[in-house]
PDB file of N, CA and C in Angstrom:
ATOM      1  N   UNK A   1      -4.968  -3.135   3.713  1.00  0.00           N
ATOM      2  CA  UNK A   1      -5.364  -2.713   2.385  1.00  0.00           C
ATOM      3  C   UNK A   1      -6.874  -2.847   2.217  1.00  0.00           C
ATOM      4  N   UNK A   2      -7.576  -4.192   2.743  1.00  0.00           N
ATOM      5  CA  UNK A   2      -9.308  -4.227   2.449  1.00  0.00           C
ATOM      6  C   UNK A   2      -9.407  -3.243   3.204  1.00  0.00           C
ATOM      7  N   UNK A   3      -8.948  -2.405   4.560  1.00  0.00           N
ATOM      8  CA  UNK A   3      -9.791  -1.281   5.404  1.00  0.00           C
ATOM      9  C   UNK A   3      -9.566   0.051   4.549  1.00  0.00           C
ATOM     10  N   UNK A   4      -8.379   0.277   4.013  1.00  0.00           N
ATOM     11  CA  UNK A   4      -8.158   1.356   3.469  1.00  0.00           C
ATOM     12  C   UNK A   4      -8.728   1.365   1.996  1.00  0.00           C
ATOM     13  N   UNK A   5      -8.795   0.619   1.106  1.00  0.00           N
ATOM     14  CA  UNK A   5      -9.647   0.330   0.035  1.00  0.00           C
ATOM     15  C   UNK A   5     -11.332   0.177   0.066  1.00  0.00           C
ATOM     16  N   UNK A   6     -11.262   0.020   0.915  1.00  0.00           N
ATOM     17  CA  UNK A   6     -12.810  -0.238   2.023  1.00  0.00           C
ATOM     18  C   UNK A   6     -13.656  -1.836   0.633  1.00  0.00           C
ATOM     19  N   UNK A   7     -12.844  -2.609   0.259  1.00  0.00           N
ATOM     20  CA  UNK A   7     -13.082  -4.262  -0.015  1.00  0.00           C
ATOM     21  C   UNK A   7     -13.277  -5.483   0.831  1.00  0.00           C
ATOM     22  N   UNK A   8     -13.962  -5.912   0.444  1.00  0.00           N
ATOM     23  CA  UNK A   8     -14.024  -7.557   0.985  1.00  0.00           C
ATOM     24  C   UNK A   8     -12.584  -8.317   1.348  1.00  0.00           C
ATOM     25  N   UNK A   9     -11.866  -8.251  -0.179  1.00  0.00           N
ATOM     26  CA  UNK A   9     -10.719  -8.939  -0.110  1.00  0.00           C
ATOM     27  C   UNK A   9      -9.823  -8.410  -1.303  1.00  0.00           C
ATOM     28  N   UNK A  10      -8.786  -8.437  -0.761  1.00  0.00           N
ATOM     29  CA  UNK A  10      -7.490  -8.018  -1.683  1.00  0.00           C
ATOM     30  C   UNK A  10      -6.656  -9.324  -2.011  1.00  0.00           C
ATOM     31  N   UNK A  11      -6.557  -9.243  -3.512  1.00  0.00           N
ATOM     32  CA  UNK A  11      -5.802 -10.483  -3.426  1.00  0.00           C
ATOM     33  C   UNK A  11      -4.324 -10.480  -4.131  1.00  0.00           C
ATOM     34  N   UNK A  12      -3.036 -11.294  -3.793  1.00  0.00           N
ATOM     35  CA  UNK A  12      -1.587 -10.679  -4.627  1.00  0.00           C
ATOM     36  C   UNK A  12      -1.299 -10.338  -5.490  1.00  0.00           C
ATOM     37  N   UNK A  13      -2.844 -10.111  -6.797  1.00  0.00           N
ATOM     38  CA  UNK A  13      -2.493  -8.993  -7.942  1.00  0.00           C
ATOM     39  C   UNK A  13      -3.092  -8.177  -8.094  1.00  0.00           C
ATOM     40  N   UNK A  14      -3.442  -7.634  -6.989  1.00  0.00           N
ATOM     41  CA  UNK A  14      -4.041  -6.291  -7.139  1.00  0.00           C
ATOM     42  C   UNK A  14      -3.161  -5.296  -7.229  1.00  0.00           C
ATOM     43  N   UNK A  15      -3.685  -3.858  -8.091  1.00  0.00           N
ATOM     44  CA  UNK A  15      -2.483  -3.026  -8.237  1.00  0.00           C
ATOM     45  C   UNK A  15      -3.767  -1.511  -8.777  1.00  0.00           C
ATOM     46  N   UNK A  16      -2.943  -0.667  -8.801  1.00  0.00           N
ATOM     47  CA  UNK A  16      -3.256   0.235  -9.091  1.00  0.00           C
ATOM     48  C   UNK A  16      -4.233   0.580 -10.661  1.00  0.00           C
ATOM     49  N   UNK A  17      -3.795  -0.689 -11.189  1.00  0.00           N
ATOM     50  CA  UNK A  17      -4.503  -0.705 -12.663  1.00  0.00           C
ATOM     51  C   UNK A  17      -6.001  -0.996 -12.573  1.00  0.00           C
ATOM     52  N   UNK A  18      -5.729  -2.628 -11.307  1.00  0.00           N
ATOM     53  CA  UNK A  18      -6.719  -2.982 -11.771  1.00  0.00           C
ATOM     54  C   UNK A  18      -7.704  -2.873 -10.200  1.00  0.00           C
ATOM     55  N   UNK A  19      -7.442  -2.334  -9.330  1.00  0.00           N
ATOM     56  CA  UNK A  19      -8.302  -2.168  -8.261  1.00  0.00           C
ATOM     57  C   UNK A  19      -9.176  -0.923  -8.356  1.00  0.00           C
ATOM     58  N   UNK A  20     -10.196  -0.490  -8.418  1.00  0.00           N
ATOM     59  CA  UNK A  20     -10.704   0.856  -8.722  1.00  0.00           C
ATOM     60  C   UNK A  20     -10.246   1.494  -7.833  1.00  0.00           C
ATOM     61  N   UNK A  21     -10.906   1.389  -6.268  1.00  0.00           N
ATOM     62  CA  UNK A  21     -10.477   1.996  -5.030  1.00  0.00           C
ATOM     63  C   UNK A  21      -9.108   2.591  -5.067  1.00  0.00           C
ATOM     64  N   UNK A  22      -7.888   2.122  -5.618  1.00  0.00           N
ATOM     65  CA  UNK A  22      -6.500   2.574  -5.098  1.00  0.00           C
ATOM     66  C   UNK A  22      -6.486   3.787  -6.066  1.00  0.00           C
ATOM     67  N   UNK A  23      -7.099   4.897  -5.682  1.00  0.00           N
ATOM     68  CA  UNK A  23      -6.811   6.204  -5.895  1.00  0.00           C
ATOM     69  C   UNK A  23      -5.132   6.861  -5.152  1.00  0.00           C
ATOM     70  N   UNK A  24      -5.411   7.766  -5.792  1.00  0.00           N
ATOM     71  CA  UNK A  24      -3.979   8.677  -5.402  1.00  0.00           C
ATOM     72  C   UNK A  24      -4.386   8.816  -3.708  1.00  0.00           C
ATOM     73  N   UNK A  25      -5.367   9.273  -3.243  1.00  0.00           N
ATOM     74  CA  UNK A  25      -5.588   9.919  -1.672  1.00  0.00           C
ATOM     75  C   UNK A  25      -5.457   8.459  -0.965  1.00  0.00           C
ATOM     76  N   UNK A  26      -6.529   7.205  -1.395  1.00  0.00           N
ATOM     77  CA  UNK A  26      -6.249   5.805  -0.653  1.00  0.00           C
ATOM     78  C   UNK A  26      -4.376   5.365  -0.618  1.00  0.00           C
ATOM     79  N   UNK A  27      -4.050   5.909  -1.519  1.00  0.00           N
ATOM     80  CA  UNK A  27      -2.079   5.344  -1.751  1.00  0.00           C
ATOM     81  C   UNK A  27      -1.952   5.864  -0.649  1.00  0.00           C
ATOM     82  N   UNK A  28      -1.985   7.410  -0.272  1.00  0.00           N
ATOM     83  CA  UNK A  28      -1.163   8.178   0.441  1.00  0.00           C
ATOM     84  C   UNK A  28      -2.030   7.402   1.869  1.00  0.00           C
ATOM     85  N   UNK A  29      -3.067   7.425   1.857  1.00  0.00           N
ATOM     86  CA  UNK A  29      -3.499   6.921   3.691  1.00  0.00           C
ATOM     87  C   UNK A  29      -2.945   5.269   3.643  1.00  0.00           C
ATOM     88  N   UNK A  30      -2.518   3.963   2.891  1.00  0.00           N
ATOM     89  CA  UNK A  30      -2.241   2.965   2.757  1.00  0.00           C
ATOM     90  C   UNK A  30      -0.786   3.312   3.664  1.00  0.00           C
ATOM     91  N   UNK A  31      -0.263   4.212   2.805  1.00  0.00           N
ATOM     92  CA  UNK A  31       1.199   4.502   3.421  1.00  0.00           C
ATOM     93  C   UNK A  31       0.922   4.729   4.801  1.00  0.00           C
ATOM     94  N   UNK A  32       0.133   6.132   4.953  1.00  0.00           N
ATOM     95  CA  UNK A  32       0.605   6.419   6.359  1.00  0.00           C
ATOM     96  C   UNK A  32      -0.012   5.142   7.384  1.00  0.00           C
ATOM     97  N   UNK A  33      -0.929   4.893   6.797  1.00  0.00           N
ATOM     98  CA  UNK A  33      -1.351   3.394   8.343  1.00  0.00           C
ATOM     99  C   UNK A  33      -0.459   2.402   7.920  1.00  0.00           C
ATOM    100  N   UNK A  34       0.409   1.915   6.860  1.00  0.00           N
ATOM    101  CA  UNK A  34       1.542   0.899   7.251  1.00  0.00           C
ATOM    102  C   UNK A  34       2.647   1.697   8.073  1.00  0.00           C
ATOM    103  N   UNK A  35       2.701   2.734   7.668  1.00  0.00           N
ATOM    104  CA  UNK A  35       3.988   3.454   8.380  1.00  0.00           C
ATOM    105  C   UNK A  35       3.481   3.288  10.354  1.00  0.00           C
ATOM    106  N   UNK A  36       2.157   3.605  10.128  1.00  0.00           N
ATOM    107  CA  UNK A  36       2.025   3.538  12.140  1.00  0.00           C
ATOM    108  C   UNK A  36       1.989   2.171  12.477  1.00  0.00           C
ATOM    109  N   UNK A  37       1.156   1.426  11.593  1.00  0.00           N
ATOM    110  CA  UNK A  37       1.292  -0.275  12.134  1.00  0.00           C
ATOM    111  C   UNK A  37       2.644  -0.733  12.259  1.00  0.00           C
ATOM    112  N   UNK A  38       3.063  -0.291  11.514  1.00  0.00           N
ATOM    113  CA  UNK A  38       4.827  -1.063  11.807  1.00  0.00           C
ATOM    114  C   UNK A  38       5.713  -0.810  12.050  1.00  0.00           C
ATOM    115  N   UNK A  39       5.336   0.647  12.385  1.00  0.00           N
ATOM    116  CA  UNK A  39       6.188   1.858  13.172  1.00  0.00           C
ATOM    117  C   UNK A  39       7.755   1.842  12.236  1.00  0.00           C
ATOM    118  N   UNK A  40       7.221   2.373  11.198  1.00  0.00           N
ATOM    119  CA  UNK A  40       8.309   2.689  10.419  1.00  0.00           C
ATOM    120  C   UNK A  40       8.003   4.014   9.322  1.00  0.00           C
ATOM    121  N   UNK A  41       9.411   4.386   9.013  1.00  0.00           N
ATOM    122  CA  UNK A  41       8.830   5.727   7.845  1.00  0.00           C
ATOM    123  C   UNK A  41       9.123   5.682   6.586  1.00  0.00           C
ATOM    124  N   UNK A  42       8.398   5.968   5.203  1.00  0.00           N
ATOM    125  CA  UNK A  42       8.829   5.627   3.993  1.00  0.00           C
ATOM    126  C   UNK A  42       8.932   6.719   3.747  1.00  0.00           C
ATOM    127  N   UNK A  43       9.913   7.144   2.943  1.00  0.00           N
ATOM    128  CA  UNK A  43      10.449   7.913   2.013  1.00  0.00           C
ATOM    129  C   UNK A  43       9.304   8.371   0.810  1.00  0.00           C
ATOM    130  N   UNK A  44       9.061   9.372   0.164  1.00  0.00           N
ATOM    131  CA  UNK A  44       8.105   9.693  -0.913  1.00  0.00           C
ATOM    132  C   UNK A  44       8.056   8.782  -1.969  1.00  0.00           C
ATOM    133  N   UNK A  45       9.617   8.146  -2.034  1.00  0.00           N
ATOM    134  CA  UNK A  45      10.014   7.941  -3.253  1.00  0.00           C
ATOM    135  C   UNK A  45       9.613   5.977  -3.056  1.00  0.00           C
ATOM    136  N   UNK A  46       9.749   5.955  -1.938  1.00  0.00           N
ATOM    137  CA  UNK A  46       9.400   4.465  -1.717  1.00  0.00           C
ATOM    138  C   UNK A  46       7.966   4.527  -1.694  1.00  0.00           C
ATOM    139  N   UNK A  47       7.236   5.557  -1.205  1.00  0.00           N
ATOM    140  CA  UNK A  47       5.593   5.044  -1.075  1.00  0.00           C
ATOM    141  C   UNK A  47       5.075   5.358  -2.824  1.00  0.00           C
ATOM    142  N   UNK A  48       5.740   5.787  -3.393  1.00  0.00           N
ATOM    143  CA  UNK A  48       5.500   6.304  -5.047  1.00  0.00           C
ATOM    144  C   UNK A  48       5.375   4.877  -6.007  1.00  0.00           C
ATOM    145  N   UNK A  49       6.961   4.097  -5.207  1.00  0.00           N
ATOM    146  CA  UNK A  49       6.551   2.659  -5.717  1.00  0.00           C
ATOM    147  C   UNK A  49       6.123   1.371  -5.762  1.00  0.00           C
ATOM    148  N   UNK A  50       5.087   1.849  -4.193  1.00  0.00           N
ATOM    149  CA  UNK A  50       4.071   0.723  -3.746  1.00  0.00           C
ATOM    150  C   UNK A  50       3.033   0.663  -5.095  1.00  0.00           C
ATOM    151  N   UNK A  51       3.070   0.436  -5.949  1.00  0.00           N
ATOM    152  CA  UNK A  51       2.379   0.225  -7.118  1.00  0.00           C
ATOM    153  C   UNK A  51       1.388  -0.713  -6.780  1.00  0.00           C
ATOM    154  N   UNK A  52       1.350  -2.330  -6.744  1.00  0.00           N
ATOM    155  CA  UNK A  52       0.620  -3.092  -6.499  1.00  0.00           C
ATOM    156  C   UNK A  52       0.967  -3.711  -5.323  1.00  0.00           C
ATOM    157  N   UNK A  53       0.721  -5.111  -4.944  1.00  0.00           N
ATOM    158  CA  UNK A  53       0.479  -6.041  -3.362  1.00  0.00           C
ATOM    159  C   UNK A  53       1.672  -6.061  -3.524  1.00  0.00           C
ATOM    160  N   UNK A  54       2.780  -6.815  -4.272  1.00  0.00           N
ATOM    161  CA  UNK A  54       3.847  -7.487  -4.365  1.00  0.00           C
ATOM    162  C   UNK A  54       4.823  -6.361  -4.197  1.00  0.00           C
ATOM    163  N   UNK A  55       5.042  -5.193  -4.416  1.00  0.00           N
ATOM    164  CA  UNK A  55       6.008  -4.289  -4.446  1.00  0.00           C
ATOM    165  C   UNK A  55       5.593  -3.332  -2.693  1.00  0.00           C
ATOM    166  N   UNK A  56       4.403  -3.782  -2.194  1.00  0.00           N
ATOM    167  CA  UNK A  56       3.793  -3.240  -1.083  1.00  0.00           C
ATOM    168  C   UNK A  56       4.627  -4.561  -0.496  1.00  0.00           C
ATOM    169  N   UNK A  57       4.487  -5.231  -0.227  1.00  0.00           N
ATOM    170  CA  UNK A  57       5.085  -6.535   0.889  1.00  0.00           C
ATOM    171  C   UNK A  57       6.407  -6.173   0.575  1.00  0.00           C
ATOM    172  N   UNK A  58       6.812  -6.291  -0.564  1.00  0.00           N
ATOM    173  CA  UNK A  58       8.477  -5.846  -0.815  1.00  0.00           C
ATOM    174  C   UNK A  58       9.388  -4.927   0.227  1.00  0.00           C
ATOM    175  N   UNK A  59       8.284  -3.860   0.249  1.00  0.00           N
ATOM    176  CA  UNK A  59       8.462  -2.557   0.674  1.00  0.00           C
ATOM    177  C   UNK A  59       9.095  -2.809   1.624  1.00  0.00           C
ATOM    178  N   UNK A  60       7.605  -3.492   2.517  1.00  0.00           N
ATOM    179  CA  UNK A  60       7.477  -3.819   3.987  1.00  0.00           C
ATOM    180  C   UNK A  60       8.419  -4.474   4.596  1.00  0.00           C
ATOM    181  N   UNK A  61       8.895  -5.575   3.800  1.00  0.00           N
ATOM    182  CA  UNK A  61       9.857  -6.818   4.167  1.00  0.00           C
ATOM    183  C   UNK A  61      11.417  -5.759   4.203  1.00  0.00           C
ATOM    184  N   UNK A  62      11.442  -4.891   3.428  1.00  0.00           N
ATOM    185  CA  UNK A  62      13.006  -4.175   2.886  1.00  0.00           C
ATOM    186  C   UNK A  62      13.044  -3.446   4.513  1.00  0.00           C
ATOM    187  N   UNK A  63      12.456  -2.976   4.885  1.00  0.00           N
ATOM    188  CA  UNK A  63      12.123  -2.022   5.989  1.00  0.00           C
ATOM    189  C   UNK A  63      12.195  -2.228   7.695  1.00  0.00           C
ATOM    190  N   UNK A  64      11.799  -3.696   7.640  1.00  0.00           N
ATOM    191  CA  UNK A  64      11.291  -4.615   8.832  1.00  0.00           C
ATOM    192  C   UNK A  64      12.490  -5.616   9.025  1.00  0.00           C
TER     193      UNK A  64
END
């Protein structure tokens, strides 16, 4: 998330509200580099509700 946000540090309440960086185009590349790092594929509807950190680890953990 700091490479794709291009930040120092991300911390477990960051979210779409309050991070400037997490634009619509950074969501969609967040997805696709977790999808190659962990060699897995999300659904539209699952990367729609990576909202903030906590629903992003959620994701990850549901998947893995």
């Amino acid at each position: 998330m700091r490479m794709t946000f291009g930040v120092d540090e991300v911390t477990t309440d960051a979210s779409q509200k309050n991070c400037e960086q997490w634009d619509s185009l950074r969501h969609l590349t967040l997805a696709s580099e977790l999808e190659e790092a962990f060699d897995l594929e999300l659904e539209p509807e699952e990367i729609a509700e990576m909202t903030d950190f906590a629903r992003v680890v959620a994701m990850l953990k549901s998947k893995l």
